[in-house]
C-alpha atoms as a PDB file:
ATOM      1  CA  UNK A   1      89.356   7.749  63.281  1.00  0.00           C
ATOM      2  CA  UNK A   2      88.078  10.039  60.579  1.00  0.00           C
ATOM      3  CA  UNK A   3      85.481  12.330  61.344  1.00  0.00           C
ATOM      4  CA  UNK A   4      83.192  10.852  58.433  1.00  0.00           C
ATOM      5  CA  UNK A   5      83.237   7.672  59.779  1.00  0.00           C
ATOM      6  CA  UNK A   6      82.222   8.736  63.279  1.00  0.00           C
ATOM      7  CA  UNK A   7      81.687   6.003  66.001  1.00  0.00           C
ATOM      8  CA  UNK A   8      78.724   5.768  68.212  1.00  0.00           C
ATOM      9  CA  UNK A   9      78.881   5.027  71.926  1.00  0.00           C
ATOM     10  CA  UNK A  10      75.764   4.451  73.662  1.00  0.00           C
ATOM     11  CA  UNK A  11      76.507   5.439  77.589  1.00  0.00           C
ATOM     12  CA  UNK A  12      73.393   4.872  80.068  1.00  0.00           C
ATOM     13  CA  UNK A  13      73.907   8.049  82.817  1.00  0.00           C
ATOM     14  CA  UNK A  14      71.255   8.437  85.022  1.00  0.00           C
ATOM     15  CA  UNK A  15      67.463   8.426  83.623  1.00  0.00           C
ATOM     16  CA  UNK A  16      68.588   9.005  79.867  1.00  0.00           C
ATOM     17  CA  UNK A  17      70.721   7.801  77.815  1.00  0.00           C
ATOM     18  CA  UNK A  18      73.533   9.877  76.205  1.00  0.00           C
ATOM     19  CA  UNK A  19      75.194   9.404  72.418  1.00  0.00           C
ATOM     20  CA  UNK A  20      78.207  10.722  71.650  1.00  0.00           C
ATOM     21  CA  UNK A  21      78.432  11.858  68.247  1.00  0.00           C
ATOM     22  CA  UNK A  22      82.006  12.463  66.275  1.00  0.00           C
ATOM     23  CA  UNK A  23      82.585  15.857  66.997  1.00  0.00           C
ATOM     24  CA  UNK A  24      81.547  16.291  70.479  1.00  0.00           C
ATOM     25  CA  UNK A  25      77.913  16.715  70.121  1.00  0.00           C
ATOM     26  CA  UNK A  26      75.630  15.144  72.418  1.00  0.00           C
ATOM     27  CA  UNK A  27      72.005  14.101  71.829  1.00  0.00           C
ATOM     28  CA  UNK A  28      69.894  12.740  74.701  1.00  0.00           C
ATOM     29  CA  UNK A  29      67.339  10.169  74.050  1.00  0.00           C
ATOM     30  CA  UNK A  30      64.493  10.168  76.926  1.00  0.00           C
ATOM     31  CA  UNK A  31      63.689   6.620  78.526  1.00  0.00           C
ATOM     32  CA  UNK A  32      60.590   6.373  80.558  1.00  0.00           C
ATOM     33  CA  UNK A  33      60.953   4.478  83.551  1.00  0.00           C
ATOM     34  CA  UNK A  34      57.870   4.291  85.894  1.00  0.00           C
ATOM     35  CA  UNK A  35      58.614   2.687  89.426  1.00  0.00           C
ATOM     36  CA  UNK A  36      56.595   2.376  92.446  1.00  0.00           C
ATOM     37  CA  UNK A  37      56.962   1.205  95.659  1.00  0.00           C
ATOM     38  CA  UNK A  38      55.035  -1.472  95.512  1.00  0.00           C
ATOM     39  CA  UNK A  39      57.355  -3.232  92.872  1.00  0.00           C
ATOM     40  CA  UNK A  40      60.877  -1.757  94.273  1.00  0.00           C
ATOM     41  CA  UNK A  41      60.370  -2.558  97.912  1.00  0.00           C
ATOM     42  CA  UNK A  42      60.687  -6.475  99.075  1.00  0.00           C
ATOM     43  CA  UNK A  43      57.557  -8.300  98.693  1.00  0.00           C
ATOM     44  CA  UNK A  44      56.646  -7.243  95.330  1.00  0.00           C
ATOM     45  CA  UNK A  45      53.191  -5.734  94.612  1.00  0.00           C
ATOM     46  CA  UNK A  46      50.879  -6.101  96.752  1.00  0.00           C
ATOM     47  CA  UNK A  47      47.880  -5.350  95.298  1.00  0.00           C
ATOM     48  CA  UNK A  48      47.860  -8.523  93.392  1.00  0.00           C
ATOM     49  CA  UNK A  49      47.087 -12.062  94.949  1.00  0.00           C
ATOM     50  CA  UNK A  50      50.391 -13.396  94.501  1.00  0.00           C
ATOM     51  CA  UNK A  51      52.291  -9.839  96.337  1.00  0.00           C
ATOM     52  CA  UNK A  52      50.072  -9.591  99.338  1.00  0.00           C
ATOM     53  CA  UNK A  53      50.205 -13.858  99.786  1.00  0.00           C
ATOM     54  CA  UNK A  54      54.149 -13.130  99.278  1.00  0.00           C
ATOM     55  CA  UNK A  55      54.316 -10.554 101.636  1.00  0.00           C
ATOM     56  CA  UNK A  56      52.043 -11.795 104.747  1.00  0.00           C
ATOM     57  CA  UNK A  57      53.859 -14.700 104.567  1.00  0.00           C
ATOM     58  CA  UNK A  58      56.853 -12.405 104.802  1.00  0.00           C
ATOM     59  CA  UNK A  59      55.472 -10.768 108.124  1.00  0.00           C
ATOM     60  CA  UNK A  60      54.265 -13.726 109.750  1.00  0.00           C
ATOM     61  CA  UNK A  61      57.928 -15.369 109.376  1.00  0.00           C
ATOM     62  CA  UNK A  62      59.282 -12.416 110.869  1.00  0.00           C
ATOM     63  CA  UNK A  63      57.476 -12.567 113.922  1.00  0.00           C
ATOM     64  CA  UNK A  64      55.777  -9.927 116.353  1.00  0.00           C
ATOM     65  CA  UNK A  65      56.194  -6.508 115.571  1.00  0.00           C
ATOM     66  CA  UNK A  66      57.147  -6.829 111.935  1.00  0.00           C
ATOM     67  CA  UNK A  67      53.620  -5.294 111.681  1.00  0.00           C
ATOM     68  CA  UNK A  68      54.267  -2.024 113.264  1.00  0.00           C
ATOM     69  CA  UNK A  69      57.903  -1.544 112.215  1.00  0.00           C
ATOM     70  CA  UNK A  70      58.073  -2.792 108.154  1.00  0.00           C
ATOM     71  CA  UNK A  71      57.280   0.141 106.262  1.00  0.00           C
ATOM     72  CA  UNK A  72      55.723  -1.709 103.718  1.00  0.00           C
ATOM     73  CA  UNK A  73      53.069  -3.130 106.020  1.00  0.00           C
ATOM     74  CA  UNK A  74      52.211   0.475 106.391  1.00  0.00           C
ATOM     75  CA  UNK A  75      51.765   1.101 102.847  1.00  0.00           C
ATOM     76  CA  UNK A  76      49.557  -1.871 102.695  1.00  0.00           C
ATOM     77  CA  UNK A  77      46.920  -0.280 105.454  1.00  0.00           C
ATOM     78  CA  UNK A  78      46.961   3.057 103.742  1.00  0.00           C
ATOM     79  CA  UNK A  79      46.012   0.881 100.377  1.00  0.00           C
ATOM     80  CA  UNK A  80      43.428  -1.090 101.992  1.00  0.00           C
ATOM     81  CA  UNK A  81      41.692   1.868 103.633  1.00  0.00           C
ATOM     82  CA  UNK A  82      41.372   3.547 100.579  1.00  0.00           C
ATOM     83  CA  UNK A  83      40.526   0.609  99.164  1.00  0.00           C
ATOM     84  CA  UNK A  84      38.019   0.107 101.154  1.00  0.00           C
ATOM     85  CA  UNK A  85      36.707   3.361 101.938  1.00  0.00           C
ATOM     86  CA  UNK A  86      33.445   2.900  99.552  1.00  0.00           C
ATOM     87  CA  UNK A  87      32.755   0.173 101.038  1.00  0.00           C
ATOM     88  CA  UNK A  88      32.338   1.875 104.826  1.00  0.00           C
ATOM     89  CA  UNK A  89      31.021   4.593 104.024  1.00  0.00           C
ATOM     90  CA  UNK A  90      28.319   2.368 102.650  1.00  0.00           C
ATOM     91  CA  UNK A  91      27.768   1.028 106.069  1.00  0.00           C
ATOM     92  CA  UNK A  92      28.326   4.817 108.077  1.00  0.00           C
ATOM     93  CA  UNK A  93      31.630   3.776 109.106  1.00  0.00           C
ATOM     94  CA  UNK A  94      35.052   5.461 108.836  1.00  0.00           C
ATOM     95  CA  UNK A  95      37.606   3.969 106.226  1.00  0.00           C
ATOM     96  CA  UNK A  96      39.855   2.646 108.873  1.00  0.00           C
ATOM     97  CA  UNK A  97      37.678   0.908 110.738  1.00  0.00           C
ATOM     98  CA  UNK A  98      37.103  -1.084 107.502  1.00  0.00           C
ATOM     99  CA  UNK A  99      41.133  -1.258 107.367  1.00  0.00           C
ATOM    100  CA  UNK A 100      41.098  -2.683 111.150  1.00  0.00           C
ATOM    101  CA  UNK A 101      38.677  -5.226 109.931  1.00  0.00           C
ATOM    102  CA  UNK A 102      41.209  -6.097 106.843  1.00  0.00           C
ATOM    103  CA  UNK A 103      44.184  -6.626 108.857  1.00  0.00           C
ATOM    104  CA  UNK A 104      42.496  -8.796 112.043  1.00  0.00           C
ATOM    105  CA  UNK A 105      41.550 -10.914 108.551  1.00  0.00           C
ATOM    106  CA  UNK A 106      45.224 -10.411 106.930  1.00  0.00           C
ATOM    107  CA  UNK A 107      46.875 -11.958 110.139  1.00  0.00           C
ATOM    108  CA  UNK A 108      45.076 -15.416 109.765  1.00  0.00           C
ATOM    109  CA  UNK A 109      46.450 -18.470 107.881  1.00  0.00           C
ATOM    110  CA  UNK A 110      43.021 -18.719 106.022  1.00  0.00           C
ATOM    111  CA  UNK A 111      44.517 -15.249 104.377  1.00  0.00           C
ATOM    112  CA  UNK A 112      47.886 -16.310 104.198  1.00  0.00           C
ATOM    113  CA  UNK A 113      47.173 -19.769 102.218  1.00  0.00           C
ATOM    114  CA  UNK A 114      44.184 -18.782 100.026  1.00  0.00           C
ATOM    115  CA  UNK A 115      44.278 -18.748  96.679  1.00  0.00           C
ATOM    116  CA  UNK A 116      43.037 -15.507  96.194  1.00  0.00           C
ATOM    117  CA  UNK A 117      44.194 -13.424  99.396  1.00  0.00           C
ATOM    118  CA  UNK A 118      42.306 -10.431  98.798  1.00  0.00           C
ATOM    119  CA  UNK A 119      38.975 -12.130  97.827  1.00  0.00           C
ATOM    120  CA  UNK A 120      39.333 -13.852 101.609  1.00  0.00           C
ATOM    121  CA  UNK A 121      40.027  -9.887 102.834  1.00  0.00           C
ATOM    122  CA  UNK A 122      37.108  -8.596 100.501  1.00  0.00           C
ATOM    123  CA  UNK A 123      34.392 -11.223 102.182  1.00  0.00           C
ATOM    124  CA  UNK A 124      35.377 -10.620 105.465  1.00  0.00           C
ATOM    125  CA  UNK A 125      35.587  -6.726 105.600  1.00  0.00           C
ATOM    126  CA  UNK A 126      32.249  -6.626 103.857  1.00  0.00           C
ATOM    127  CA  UNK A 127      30.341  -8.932 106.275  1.00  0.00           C
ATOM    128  CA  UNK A 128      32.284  -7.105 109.258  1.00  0.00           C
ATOM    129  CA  UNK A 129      30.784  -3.642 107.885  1.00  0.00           C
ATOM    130  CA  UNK A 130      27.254  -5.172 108.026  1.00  0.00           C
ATOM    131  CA  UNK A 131      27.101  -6.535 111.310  1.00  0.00           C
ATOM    132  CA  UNK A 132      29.449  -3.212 112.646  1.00  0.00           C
ATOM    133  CA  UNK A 133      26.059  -1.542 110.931  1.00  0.00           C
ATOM    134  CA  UNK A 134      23.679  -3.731 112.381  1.00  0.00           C
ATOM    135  CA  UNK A 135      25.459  -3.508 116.094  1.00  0.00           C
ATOM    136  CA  UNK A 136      25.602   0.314 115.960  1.00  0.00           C
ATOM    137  CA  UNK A 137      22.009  -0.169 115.151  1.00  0.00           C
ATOM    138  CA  UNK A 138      20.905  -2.705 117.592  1.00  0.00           C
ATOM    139  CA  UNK A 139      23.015  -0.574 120.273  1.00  0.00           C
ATOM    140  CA  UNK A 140      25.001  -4.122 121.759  1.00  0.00           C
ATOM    141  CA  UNK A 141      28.281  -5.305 120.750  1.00  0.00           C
ATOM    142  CA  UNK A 142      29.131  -6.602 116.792  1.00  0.00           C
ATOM    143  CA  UNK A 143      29.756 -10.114 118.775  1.00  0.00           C
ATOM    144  CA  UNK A 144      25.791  -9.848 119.929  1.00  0.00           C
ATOM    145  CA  UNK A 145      24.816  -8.828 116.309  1.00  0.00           C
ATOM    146  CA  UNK A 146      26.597 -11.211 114.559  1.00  0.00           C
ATOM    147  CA  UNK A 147      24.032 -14.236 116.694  1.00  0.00           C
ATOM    148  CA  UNK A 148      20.895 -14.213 114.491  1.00  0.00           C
ATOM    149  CA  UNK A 149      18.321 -14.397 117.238  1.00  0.00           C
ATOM    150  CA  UNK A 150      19.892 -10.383 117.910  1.00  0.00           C
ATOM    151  CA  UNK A 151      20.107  -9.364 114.497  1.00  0.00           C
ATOM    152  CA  UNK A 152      16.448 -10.435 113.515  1.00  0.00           C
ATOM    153  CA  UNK A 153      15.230  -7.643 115.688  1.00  0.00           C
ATOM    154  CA  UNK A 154      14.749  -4.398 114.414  1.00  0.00           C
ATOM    155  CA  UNK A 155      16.951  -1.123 115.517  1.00  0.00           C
ATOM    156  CA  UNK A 156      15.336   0.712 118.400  1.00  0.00           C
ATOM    157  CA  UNK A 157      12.877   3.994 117.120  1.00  0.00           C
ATOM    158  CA  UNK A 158      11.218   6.617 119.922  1.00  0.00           C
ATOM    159  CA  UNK A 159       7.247   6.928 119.634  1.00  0.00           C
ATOM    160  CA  UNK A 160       8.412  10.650 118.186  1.00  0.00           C
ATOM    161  CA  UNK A 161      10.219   9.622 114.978  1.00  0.00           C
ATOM    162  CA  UNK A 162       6.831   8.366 113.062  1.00  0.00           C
ATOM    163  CA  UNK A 163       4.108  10.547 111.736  1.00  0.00           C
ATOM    164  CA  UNK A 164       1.429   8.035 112.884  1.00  0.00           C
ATOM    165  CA  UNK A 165       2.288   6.655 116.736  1.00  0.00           C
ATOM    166  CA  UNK A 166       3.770   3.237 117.296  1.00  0.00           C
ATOM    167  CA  UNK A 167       0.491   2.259 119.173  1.00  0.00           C
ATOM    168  CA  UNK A 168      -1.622   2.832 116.615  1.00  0.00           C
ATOM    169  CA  UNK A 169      -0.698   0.094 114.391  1.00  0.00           C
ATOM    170  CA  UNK A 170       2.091  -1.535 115.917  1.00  0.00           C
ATOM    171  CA  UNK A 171       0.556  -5.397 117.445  1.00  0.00           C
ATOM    172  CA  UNK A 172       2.529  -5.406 120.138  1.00  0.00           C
ATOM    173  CA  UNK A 173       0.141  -2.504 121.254  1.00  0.00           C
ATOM    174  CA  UNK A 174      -3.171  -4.157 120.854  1.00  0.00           C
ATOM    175  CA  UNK A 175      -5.408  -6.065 123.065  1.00  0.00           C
ATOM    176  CA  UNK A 176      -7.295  -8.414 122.124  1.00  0.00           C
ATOM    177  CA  UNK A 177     -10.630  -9.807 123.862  1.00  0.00           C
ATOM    178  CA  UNK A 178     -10.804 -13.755 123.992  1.00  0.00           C
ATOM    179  CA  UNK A 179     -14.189 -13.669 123.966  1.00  0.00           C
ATOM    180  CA  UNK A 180     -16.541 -15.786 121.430  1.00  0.00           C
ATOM    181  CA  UNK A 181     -14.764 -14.200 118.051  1.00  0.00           C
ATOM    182  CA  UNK A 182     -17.547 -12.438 116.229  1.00  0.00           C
ATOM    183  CA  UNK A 183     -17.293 -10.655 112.490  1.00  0.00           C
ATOM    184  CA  UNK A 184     -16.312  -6.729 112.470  1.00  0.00           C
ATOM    185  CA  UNK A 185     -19.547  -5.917 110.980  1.00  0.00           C
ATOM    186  CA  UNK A 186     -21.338  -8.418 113.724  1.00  0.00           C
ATOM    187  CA  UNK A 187     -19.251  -6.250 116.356  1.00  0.00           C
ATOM    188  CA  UNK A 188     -20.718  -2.965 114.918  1.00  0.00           C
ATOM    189  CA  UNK A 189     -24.253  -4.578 114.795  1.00  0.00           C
ATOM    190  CA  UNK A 190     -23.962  -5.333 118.743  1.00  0.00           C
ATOM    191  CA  UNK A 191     -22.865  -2.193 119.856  1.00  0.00           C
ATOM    192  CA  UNK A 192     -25.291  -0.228 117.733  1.00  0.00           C
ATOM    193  CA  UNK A 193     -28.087  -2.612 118.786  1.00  0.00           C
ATOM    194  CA  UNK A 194     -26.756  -2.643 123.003  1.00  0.00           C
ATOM    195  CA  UNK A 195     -26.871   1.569 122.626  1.00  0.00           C
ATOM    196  CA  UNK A 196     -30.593   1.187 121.005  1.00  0.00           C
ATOM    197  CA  UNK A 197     -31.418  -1.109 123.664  1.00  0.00           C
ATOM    198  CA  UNK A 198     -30.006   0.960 126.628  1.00  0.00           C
ATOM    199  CA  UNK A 199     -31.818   4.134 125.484  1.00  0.00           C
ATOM    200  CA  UNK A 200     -34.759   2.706 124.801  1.00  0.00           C
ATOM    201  CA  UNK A 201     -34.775   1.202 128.142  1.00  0.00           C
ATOM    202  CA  UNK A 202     -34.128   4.371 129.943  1.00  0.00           C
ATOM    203  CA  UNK A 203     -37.174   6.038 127.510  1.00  0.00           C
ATOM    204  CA  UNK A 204     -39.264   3.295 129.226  1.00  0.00           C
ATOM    205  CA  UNK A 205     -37.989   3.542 132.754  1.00  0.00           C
ATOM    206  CA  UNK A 206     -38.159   7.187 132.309  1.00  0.00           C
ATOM    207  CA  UNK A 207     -42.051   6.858 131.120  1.00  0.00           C
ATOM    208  CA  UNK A 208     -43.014   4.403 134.285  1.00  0.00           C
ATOM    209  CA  UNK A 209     -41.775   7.030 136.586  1.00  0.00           C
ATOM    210  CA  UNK A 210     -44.075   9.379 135.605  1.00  0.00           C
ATOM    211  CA  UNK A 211     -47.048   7.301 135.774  1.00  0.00           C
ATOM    212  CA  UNK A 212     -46.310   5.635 138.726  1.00  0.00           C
ATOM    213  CA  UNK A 213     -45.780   9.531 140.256  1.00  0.00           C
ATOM    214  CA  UNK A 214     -49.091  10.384 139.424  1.00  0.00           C
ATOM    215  CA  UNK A 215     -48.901  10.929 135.249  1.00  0.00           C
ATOM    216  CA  UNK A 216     -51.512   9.789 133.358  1.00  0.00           C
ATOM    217  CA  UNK A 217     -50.494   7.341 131.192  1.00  0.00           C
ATOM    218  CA  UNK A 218     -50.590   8.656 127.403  1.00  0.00           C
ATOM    219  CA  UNK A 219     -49.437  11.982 128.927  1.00  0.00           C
ATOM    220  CA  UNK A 220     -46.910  10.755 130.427  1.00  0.00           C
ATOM    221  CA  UNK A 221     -45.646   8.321 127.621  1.00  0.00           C
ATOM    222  CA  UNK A 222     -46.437  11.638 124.808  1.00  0.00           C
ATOM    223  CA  UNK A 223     -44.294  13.873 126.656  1.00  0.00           C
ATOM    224  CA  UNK A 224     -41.683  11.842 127.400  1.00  0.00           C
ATOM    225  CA  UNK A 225     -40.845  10.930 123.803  1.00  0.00           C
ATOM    226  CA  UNK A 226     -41.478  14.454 122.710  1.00  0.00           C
ATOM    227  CA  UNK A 227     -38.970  15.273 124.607  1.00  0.00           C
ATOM    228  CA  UNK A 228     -36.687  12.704 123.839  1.00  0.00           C
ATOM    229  CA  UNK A 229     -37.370  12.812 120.102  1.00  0.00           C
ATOM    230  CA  UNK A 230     -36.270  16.929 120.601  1.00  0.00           C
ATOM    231  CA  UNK A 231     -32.884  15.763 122.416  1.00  0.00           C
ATOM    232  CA  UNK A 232     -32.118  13.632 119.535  1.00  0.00           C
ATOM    233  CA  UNK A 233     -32.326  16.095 116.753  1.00  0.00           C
ATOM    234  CA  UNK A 234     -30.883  19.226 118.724  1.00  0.00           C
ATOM    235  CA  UNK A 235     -28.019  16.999 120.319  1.00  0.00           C
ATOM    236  CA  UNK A 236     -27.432  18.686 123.993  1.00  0.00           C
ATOM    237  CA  UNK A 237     -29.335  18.611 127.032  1.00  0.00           C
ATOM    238  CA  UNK A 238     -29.367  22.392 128.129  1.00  0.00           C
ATOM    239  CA  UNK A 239     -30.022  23.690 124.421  1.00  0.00           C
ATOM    240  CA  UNK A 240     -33.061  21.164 124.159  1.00  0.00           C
ATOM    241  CA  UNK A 241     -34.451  22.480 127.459  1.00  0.00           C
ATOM    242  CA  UNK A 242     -34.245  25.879 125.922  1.00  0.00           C
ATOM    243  CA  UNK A 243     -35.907  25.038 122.597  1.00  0.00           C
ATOM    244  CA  UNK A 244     -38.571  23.116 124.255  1.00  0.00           C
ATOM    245  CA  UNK A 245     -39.552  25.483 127.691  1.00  0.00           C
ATOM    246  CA  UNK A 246     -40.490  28.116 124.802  1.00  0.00           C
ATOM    247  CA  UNK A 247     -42.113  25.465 122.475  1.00  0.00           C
ATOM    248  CA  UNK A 248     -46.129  26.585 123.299  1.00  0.00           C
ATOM    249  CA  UNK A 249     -47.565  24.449 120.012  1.00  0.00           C
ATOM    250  CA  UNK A 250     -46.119  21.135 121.876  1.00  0.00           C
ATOM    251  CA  UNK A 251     -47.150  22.135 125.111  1.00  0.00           C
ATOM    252  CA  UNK A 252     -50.634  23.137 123.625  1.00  0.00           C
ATOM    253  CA  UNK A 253     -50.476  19.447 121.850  1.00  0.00           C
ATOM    254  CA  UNK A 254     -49.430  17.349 124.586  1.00  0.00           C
ATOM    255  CA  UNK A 255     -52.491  19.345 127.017  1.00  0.00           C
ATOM    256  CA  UNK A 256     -49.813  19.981 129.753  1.00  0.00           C
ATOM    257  CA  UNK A 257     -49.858  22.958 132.100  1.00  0.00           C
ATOM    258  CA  UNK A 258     -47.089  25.464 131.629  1.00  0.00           C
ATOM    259  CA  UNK A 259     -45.513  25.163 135.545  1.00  0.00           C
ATOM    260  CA  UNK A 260     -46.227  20.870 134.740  1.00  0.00           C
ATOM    261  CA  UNK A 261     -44.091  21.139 131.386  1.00  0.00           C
ATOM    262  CA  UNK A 262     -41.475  22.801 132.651  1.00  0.00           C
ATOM    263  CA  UNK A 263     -40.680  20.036 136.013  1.00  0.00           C
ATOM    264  CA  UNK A 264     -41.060  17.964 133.123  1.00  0.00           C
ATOM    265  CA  UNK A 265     -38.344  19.192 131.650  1.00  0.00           C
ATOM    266  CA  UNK A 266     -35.979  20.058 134.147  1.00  0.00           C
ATOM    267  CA  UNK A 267     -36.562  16.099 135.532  1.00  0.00           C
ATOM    268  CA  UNK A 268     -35.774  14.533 132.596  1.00  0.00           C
ATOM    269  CA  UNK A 269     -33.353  16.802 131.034  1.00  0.00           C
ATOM    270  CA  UNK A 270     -31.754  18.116 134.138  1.00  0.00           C
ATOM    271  CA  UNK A 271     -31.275  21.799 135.629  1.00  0.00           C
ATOM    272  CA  UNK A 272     -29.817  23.941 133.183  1.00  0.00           C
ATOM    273  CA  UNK A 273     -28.081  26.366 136.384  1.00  0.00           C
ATOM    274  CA  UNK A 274     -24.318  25.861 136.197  1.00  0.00           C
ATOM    275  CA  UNK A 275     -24.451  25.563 140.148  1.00  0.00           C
ATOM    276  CA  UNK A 276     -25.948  21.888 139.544  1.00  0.00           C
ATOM    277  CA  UNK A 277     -24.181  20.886 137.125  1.00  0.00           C
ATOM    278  CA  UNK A 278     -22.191  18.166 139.407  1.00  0.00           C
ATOM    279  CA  UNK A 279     -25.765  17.324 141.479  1.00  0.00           C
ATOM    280  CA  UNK A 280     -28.392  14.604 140.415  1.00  0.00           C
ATOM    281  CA  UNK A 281     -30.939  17.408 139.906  1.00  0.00           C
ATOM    282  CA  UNK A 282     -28.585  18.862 137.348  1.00  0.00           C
ATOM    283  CA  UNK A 283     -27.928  15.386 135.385  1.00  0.00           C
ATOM    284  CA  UNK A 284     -32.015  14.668 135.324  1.00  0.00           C
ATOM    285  CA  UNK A 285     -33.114  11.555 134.550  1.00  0.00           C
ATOM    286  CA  UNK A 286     -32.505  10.102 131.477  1.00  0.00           C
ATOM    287  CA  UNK A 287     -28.911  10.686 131.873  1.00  0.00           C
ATOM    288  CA  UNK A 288     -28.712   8.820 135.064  1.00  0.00           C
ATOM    289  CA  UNK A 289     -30.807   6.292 134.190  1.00  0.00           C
ATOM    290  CA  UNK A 290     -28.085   6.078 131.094  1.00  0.00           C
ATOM    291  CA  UNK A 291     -25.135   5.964 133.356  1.00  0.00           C
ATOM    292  CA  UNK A 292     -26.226   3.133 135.249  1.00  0.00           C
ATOM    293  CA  UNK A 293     -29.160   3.774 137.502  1.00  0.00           C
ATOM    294  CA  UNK A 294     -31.901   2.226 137.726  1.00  0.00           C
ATOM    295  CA  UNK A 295     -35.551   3.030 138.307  1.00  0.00           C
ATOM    296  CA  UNK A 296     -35.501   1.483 141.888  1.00  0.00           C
ATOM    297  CA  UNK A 297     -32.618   3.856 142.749  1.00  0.00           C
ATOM    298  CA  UNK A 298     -34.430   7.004 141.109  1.00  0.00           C
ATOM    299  CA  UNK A 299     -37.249   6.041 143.269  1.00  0.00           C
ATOM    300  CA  UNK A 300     -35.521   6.605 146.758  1.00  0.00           C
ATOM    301  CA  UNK A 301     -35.329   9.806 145.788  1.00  0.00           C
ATOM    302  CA  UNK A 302     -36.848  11.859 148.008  1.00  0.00           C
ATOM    303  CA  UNK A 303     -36.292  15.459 145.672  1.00  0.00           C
ATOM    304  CA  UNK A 304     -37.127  13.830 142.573  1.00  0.00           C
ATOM    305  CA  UNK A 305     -40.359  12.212 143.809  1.00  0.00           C
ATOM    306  CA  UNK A 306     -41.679  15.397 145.632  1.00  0.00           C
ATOM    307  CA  UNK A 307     -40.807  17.325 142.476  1.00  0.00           C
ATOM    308  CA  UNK A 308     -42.731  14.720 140.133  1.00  0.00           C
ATOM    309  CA  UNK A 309     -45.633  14.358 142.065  1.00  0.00           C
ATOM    310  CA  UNK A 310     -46.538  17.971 142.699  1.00  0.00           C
ATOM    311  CA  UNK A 311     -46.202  18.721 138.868  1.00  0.00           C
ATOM    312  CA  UNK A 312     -48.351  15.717 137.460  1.00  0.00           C
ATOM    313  CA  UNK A 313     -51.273  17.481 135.275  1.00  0.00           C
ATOM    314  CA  UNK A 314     -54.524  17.982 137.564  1.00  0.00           C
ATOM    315  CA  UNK A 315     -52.548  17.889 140.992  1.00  0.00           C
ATOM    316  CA  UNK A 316     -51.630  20.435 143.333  1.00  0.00           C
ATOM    317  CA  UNK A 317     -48.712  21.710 141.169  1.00  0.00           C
ATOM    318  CA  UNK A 318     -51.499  22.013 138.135  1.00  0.00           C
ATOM    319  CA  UNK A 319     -53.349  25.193 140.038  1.00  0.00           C
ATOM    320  CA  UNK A 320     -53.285  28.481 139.106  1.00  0.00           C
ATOM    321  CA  UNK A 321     -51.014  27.216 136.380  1.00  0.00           C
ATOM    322  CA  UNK A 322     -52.969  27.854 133.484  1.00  0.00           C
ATOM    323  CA  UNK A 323     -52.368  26.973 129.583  1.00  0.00           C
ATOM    324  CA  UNK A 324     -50.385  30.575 129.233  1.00  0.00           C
END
């Protein structure tokens, strides 16, 4: 053979492929060949309906244990944890545990016979991750969570994790009184008008105990509202008594003798000495007639009626008083 008219021999060697020129020269022409395992290993590709149907039918004919000794059953978790991975960590869960959930699925004949094996896997490792969520939540078992009277309850919270406390707004916290419903606004209207009531009473009880102590009448009943009238604008009992033992225009007004205006005051508003601060004396009268007593009870008395009596205006606490 001539060397112009040179022969070409095509020889495949290894991942190339070599031509031999006349002459001796050698050229090497690349060939791309891309192989994975999926496709070179028995069962084909798995990650396509047809290769994972192919191969769990493959491991379910060969019986127990093909699942922890075929190496390609291994490749197939990896894949399906990282496959699924997203999909956990959605739910707070670790990729495997989604992979657990794919292969208890994978094992089944449901799997094995579907048309679309990895849709079945897909469905079931999703609604596994949910109720896996919901159990972790619920703190009982995913078999409790998956039962919808569990899973329609919420997940447990401690009083501390709000802002506002659980028994502020939470119904299972409030008490309701099955009495005669009423409106809100009639509600406030009641308890405004039973508070107007009870002090009003205890202005009058506190006015008949006066008189019937020896008080004239219209002193009696001047005085005792002044007083009161003072105790609602200033607010507390012992800064009242202050303001009003100095007040000489209102004693001057009301015609009351200085040592009679100040038993007055010290009946009604109470002591102003810390040491009876926890006695009757110290309380006075219109604060126990406001915590329940009544005028009968203020009457047996013997301190309080002593004390009344002897101060009433023109009696024997009057002399040597003066209008100072």
């Amino acid at each position: 053979m001539s060397t112009t008219e040179a022969q070409s021999a095509n020889v495949a060697c290894g991942d190339g492929v070599r031509t031999c020129l006349s002459g001796g020269a050698l050229t090497m022409t690349e060939h791309t060949h891309t192989t994975t395992d999926k496709t070179t290993e028995p069962g084909g590709d798995f990650t396509t309906s047809e290769g994972l149907r192919a191969l769990l039918h493959r491991l379910h004919a060969a019986g127990p244990g093909t699942w922890e000794h075929d190496p390609i059953a291994a490749k197939l978790m990896t894949f399906t944890a990282e496959k699924y991975a997203p999909l956990a960590r959605k739910h707070g869960l670790d990729p495997w545990e989604a992979a657990s959930a794919a292969f208890d699925v994978m094992r089944t004949k449901a799997a094995r016979e579907a048309v679309d094996p990895w849709a079945v896997v897909t469905h079931a490792v999703r609604i596994t991750c949910v109720f896996e969520e919901r159990a972790q939540g619920l703190l009982c078992s995913v078999h409790q969570a998956r039962r919808p009277h569990v899973s329609a309850f919420h997940d447990p919270e401690r009083f501390s994790d709000r802002d506002n406390p659980l028994t502020d707004y939470h119904p299972a916290f409030h008490v309701t009184d099955h009495t005669p419903t009423t409106h809100a606004g009639d509600e406030d209207s009641l308890a405004s008008a039973r508070a107007c009531t009870s002090a009003s009473s205890a202005v009058e009880d506190g006015i008949a105990l006066f008189m019937l102590l020896g008080w004239p009448p219209a002193t009696a009943r001047a005085a005792v509202e002044h007083v009161c009238g003072a105790l609602t604008r200033i607010g507390t009992r012992q800064a009242t008594y202050e303001a009003l033992r100095r007040d000489k225009h209102a004693r001057a007004l009301l015609d009351i003798p200085r040592a009679s205006w100040t038993a007055l005051l010290k009946t009604l508003l109470g002591n102003p000495q810390a040491a009876y601060a926890a006695t009757a004396a110290g309380r006075g009268v219109l604060l126990r007639l406001l915590i329940g007593e009544t005028l009968p009870v203020l009457l047996r008395d013997d301190d309080l009626i002593l004390a009344v009596s002897l101060a009433a205006p023109g009696g024997c606490g009057d002399r040597g008083g003066g209008q100072s």
